[in-house]
N, C-alpha and C. Protein backbone atom coordinates (compact mmCIF):
# COMPACT_ATOMS: atom_id res chain seq x y z
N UNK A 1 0.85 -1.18 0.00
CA UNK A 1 0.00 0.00 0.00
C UNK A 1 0.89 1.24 0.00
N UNK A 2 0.67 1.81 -0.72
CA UNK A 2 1.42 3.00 -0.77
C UNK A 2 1.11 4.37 0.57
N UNK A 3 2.61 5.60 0.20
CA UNK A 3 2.01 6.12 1.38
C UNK A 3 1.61 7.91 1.45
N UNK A 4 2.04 7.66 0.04
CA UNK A 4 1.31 8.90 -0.65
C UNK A 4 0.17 9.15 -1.20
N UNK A 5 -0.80 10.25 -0.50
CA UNK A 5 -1.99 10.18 -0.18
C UNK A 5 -3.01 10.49 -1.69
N UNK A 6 -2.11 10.90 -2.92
CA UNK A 6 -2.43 10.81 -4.14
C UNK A 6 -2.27 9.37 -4.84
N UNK A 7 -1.52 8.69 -4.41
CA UNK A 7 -1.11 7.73 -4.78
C UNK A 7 -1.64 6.48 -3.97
N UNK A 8 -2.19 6.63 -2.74
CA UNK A 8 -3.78 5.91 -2.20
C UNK A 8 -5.30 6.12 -2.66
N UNK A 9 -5.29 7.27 -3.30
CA UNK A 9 -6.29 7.45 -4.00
C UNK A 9 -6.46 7.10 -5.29
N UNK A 10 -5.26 6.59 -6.17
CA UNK A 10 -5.00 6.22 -7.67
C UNK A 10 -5.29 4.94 -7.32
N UNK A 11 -5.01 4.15 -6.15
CA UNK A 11 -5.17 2.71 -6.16
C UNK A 11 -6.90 2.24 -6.00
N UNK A 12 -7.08 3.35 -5.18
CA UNK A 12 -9.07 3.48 -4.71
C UNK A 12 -9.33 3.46 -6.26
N UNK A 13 -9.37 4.93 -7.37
CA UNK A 13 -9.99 4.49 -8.26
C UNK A 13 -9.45 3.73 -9.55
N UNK A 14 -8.54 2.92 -9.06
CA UNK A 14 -8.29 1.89 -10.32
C UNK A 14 -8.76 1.10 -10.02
N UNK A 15 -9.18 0.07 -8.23
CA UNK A 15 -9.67 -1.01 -8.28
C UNK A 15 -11.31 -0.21 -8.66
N UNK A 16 -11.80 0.55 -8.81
CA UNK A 16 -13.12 0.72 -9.02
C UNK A 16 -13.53 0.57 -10.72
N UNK A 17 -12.32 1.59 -11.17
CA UNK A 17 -12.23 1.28 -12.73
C UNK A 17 -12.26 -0.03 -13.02
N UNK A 18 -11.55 -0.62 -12.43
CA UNK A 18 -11.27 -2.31 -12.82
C UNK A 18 -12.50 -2.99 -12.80
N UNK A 19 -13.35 -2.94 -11.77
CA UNK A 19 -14.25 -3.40 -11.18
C UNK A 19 -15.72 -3.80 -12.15
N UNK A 20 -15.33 -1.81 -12.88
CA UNK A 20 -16.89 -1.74 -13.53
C UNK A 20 -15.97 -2.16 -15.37
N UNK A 21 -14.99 -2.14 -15.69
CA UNK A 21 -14.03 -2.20 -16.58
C UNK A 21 -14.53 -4.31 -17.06
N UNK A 22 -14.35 -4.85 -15.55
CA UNK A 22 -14.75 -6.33 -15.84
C UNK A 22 -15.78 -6.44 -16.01
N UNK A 23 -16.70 -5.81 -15.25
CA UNK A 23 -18.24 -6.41 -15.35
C UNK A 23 -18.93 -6.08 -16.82
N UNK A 24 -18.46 -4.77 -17.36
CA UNK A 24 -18.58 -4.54 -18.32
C UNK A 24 -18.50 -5.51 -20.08
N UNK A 25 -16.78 -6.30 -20.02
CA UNK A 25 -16.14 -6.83 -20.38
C UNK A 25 -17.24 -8.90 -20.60
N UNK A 26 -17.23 -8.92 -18.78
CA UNK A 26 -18.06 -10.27 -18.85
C UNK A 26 -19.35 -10.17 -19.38
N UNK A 27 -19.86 -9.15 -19.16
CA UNK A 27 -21.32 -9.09 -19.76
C UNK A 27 -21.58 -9.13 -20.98
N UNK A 28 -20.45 -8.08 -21.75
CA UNK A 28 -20.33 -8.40 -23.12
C UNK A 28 -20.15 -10.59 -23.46
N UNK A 29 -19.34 -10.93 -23.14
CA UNK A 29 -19.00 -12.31 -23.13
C UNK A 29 -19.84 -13.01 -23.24
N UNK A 30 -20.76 -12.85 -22.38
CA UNK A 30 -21.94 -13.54 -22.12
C UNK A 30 -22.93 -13.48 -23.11
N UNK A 31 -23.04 -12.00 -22.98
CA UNK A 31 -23.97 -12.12 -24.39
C UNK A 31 -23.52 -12.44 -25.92
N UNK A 32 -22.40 -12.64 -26.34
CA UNK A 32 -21.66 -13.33 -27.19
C UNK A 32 -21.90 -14.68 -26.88
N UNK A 33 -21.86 -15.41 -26.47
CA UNK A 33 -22.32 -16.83 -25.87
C UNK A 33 -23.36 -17.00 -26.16
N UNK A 34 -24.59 -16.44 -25.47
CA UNK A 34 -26.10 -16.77 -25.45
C UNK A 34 -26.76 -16.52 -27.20
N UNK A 35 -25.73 -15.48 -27.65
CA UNK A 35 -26.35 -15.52 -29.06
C UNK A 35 -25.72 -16.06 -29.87
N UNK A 36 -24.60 -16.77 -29.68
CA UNK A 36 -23.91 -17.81 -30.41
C UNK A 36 -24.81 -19.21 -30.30
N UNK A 37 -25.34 -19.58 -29.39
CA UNK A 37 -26.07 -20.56 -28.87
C UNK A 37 -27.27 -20.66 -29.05
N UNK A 38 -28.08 -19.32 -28.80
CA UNK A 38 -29.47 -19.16 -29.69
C UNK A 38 -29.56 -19.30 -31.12
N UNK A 39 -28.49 -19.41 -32.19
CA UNK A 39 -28.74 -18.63 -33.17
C UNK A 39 -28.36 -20.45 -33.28
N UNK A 40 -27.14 -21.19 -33.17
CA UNK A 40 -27.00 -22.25 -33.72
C UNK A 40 -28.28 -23.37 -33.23
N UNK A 41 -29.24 -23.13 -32.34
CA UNK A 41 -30.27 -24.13 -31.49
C UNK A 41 -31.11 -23.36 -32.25
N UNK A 42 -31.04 -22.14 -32.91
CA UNK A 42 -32.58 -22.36 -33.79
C UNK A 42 -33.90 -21.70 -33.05
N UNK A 43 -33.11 -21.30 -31.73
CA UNK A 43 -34.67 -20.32 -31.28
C UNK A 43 -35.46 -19.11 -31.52
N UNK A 44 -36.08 -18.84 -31.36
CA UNK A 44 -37.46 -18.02 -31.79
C UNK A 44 -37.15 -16.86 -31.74
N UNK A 45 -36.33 -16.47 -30.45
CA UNK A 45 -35.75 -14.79 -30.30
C UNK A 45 -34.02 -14.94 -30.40
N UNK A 46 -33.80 -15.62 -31.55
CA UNK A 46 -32.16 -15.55 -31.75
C UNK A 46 -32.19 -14.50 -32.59
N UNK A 47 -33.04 -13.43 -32.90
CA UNK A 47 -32.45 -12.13 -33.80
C UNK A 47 -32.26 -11.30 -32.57
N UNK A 48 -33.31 -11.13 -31.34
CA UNK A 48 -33.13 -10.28 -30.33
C UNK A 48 -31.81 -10.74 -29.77
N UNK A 49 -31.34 -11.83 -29.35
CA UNK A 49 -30.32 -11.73 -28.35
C UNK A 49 -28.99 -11.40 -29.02
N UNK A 50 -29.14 -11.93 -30.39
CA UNK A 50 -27.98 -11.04 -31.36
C UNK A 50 -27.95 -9.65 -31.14
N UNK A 51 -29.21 -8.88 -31.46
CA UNK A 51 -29.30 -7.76 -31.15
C UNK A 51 -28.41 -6.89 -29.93
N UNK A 52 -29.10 -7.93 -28.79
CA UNK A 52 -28.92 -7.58 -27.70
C UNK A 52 -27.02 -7.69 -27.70
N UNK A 53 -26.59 -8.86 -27.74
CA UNK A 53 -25.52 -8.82 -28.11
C UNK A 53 -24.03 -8.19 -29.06
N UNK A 54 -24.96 -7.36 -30.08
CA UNK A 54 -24.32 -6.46 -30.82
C UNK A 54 -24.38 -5.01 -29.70
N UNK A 55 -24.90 -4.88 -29.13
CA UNK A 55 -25.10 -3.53 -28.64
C UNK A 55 -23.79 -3.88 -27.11
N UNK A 56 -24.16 -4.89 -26.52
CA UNK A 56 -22.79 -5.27 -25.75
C UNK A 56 -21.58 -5.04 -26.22
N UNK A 57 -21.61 -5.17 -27.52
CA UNK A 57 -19.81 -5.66 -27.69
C UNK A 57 -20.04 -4.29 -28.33
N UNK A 58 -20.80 -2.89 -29.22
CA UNK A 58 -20.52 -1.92 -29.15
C UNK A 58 -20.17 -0.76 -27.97
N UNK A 59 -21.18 -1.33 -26.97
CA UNK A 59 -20.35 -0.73 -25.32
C UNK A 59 -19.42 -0.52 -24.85
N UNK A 60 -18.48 -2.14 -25.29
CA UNK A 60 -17.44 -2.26 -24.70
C UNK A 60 -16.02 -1.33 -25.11
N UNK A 61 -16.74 -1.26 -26.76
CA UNK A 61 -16.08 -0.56 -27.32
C UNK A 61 -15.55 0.51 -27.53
N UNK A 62 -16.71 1.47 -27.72
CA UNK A 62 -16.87 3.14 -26.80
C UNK A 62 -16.17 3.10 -25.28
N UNK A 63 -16.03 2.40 -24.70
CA UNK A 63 -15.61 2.26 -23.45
C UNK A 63 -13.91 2.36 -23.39
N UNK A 64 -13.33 1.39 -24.72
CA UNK A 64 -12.17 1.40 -24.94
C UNK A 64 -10.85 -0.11 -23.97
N UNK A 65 -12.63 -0.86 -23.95
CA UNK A 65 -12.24 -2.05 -23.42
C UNK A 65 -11.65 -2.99 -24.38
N UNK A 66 -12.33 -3.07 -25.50
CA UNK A 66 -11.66 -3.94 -26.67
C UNK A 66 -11.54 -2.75 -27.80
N UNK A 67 -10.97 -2.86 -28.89
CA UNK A 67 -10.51 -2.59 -30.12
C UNK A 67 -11.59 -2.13 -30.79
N UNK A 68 -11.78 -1.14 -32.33
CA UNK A 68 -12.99 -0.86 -32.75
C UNK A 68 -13.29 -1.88 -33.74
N UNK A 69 -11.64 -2.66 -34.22
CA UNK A 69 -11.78 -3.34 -35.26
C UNK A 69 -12.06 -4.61 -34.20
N UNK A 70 -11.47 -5.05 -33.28
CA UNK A 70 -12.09 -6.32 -32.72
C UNK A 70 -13.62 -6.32 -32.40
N UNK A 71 -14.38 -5.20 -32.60
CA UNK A 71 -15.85 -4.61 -32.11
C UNK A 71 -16.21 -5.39 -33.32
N UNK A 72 -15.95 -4.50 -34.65
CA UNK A 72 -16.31 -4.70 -35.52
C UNK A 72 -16.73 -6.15 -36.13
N UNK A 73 -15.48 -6.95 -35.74
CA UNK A 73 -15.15 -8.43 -36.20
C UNK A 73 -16.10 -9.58 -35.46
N UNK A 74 -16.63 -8.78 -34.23
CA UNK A 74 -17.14 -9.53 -33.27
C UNK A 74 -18.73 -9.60 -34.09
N UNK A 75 -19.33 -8.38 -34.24
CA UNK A 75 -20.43 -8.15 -34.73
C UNK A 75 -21.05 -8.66 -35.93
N UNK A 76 -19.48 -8.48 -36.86
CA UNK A 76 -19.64 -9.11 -38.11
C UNK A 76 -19.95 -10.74 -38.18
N UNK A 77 -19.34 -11.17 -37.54
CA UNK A 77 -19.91 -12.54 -37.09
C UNK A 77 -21.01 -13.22 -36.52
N UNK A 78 -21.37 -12.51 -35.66
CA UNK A 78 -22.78 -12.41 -34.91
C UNK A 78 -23.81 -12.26 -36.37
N UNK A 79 -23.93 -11.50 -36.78
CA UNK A 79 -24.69 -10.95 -38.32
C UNK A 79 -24.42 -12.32 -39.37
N UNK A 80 -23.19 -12.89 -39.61
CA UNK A 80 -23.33 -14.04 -40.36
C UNK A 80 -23.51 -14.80 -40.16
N UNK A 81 -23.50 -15.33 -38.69
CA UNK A 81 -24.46 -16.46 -38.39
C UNK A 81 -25.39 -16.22 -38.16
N UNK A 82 -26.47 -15.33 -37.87
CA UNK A 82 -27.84 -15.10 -37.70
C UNK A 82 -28.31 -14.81 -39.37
């Protein structure tokens, strides 16, 4: 732990950055998953969770969690299998 009192406060908001930085990150994941899985099983709302799923992995993006071209690549895929 550090003992400079700017430098206790950089550690406060990086684990917070980090925090909302992952949840952000897994959520995207997830919904990459669920519409990878809807779309190959053939269910009824596999255009929504794509949907839903394109708008995740554009989040993440604006965010500056992943790449615009890894955004891109992610989406583009999502779209050719649906």
């Amino acid at each position: 732990m550090p003992n400079i009192k700017s430098a206790i406060k950089r550690v406060r908001t990086n684990e917070k950055k980090n925090a909302q930085n992952s949840h952000v990150r897994s959520t995207m994941r997830s919904a990459v998953k669920k519409a990878d899985s809807a779309v190959l099983n053939n269910t009824e709302n596999a255009s929504d969770t794509v949907k839903a799923a394109i708008k995740q992995v554009e989040k993440a993006a604006s965010k500056g969690l992943i790449h615009k071209n890894t955004a891109a690549r992610k989406k583009s895929r999502l779209m050719k299998q649906a």
